[in-house]
C-alpha atoms as a PDB file:
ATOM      1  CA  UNK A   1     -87.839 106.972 139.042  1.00  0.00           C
ATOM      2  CA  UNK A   2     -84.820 107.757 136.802  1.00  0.00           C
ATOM      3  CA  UNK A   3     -87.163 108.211 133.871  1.00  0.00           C
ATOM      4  CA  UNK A   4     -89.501 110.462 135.158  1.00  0.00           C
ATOM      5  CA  UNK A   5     -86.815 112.541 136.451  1.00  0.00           C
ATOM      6  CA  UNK A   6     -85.089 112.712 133.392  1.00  0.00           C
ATOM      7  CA  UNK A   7     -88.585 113.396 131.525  1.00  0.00           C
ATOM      8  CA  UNK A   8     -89.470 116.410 134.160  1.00  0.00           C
ATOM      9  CA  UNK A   9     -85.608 117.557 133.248  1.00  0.00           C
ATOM     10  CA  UNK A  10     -86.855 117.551 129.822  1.00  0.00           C
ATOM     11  CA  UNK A  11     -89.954 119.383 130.345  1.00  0.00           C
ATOM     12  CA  UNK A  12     -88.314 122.210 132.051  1.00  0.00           C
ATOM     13  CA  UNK A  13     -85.451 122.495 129.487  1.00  0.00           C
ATOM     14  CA  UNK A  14     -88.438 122.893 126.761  1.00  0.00           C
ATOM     15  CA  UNK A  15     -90.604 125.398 128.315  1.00  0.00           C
ATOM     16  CA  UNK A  16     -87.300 127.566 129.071  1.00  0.00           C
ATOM     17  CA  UNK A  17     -86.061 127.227 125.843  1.00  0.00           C
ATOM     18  CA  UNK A  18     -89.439 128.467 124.330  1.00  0.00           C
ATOM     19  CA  UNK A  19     -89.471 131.561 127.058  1.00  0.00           C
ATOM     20  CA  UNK A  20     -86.144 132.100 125.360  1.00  0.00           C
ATOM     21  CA  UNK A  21     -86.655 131.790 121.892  1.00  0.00           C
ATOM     22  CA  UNK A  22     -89.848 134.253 122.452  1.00  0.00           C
ATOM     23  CA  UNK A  23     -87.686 136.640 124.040  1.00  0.00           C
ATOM     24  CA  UNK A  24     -85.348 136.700 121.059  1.00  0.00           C
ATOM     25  CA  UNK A  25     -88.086 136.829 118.517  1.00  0.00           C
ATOM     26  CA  UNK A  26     -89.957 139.658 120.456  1.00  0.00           C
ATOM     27  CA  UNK A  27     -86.591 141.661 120.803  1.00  0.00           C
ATOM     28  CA  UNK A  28     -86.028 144.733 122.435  1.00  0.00           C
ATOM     29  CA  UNK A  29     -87.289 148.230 121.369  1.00  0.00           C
ATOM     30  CA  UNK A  30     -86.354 151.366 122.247  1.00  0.00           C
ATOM     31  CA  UNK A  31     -86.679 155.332 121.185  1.00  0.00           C
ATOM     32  CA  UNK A  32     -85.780 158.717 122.326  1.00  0.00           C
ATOM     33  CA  UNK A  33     -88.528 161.044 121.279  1.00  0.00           C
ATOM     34  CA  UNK A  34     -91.353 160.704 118.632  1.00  0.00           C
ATOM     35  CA  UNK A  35     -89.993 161.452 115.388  1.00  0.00           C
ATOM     36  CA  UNK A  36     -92.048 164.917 115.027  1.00  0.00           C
ATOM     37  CA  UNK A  37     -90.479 166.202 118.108  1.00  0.00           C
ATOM     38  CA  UNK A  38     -86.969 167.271 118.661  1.00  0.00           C
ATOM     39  CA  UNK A  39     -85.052 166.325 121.569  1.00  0.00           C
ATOM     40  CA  UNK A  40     -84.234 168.796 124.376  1.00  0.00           C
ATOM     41  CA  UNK A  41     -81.137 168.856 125.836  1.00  0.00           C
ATOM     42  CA  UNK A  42     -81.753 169.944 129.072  1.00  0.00           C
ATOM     43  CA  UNK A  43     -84.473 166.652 129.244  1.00  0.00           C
ATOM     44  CA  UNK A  44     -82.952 163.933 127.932  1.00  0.00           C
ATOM     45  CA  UNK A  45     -84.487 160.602 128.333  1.00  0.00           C
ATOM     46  CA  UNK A  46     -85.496 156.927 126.690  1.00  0.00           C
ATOM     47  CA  UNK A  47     -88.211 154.818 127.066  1.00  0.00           C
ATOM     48  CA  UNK A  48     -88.141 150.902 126.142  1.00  0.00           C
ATOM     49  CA  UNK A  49     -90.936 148.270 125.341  1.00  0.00           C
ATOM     50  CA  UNK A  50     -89.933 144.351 125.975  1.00  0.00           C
ATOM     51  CA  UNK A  51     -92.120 142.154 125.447  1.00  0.00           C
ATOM     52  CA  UNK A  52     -92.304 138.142 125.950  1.00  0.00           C
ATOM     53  CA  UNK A  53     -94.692 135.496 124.526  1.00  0.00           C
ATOM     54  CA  UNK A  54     -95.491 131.910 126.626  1.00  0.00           C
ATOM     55  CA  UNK A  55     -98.075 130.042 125.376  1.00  0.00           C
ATOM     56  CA  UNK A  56    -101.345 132.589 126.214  1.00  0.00           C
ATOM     57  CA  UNK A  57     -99.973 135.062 127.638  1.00  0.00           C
ATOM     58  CA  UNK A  58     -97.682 138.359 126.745  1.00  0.00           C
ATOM     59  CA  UNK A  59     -96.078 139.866 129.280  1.00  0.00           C
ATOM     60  CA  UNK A  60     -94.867 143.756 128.118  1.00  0.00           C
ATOM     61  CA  UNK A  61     -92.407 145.425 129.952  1.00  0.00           C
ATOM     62  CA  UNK A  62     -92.411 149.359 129.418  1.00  0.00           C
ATOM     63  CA  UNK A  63     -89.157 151.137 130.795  1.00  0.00           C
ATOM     64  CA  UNK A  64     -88.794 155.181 130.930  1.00  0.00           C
ATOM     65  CA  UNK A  65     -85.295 156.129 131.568  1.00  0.00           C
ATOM     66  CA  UNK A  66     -84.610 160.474 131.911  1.00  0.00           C
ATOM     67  CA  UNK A  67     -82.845 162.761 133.718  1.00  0.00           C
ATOM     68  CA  UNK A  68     -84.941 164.323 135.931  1.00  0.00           C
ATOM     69  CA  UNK A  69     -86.299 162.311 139.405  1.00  0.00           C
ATOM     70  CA  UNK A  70     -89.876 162.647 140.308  1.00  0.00           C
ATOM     71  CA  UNK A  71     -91.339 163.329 137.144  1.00  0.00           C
ATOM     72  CA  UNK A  72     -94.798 162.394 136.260  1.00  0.00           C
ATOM     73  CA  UNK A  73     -95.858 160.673 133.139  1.00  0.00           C
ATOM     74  CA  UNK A  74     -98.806 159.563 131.421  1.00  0.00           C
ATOM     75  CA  UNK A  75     -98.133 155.593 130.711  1.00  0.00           C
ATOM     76  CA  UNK A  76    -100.656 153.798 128.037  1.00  0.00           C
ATOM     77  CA  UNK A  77    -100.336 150.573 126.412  1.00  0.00           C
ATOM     78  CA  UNK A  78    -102.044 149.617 123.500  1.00  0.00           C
ATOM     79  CA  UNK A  79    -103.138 146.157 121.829  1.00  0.00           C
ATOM     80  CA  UNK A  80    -103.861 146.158 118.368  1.00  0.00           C
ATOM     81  CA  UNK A  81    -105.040 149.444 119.007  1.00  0.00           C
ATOM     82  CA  UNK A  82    -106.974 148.862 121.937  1.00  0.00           C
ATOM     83  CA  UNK A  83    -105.805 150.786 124.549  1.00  0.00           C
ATOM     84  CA  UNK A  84    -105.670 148.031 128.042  1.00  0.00           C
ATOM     85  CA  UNK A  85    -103.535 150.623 129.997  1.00  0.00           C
ATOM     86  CA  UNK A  86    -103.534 154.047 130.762  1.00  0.00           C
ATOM     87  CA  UNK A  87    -101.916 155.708 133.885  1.00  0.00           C
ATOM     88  CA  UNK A  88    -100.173 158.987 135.472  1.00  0.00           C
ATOM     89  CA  UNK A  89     -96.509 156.959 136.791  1.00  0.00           C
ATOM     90  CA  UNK A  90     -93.850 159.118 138.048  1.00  0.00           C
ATOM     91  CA  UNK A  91     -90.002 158.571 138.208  1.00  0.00           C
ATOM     92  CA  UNK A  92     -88.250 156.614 141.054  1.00  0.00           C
ATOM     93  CA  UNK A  93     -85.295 159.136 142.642  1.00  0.00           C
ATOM     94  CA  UNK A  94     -82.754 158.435 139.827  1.00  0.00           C
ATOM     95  CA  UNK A  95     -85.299 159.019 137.169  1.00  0.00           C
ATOM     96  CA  UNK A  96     -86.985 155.623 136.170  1.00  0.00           C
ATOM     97  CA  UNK A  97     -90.011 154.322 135.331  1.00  0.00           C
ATOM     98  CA  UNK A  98     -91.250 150.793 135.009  1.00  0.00           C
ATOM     99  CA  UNK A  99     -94.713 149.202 134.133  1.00  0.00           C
ATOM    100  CA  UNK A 100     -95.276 145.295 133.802  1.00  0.00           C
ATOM    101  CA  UNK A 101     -98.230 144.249 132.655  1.00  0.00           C
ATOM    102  CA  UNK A 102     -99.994 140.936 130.958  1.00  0.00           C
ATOM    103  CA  UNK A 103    -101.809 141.000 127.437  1.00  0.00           C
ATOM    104  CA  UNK A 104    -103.669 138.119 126.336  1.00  0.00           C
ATOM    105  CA  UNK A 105    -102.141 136.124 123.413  1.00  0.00           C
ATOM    106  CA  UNK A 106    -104.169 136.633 120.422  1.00  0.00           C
ATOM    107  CA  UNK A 107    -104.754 134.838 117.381  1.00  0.00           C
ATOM    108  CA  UNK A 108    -102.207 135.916 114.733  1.00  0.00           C
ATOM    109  CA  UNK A 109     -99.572 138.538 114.890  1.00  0.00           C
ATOM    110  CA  UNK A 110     -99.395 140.985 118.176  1.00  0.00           C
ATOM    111  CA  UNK A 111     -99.223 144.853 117.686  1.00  0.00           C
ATOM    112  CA  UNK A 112     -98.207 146.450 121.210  1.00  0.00           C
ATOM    113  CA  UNK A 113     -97.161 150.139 121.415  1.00  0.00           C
ATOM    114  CA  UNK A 114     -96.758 152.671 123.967  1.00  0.00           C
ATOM    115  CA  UNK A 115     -96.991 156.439 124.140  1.00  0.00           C
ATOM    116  CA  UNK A 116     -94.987 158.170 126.887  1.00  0.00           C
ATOM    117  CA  UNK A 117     -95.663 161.927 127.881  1.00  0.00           C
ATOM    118  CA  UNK A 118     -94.528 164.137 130.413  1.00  0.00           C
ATOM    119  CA  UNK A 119     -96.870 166.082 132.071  1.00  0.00           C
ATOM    120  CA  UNK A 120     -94.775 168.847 132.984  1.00  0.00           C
ATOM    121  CA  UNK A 121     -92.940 169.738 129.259  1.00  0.00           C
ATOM    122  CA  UNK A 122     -95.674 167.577 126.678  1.00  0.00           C
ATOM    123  CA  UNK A 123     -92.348 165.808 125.546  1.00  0.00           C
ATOM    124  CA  UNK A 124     -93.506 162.531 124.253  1.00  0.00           C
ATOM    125  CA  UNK A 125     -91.714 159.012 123.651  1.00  0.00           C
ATOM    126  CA  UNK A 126     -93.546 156.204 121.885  1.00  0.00           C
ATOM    127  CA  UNK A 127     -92.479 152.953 121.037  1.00  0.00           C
ATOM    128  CA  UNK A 128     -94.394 149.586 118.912  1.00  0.00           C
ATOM    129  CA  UNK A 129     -94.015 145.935 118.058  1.00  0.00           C
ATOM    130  CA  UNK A 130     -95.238 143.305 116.576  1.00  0.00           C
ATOM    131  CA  UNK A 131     -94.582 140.156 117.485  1.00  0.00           C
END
């Protein structure tokens, strides 16, 4: 019994320290407008893409962080350049966003990007990754 306790120990010490190391190598990006388009001061705002590899699966985690609540944004998320998400979002009461969705693993390296725009204004934040 000791053995197989010690072996499930093991187990679950491995697969975390893989969802680790993926989150690591994956990283964290972030931008604050598209670089043609200068940033208004009166909008301000961020958007995020996180994204974490486990064996098959991705999971991509898009943030949008502004200034104004109740905005509404169009939210799509491309895979190697296949767009697998595309909808109008808007901002919680304090003026954030957040979309969480699964890509399949792919053979080979992972391109995921995401292009942010505000209905309202046209402002637009995008953000990409390979991993």
């Amino acid at each position: 019994m000791k053995s197989g306790l010690t072996r499930r120990a093991g187990v679950v010490g491995l697969l975390t320290s893989t969802a680790v190391a993926s989150l690591l190598v994956a990283g964290l990006f972030e931008a604050s407008a598209s670089p043609n388009q200068s940033v208004d001061p009166s909008l301000s705002f961020r958007c995020r893409l996180a994204s974490t590899k486990l064996g098959s699966e991705i999971t991509v985690t898009i943030r949008l962080r502004t200034s104004e609540p109740r905005d509404e944004w169009r939210v799509k998320l491309f895979h190697n350049g296949e767009r697998v998400y595309s909808k109008t979002r808007r901002t919680n009461a304090t003026g954030r966003l957040k979309v969480v969705r699964v890509a399949e693993n792919l053979k080979g390296r992972d391109e995921l990007s995401t292009r942010l725009r505000n209905i309202e204004t046209g402002k637009v934040c995008t953000v990409s990754a390979r991993i």
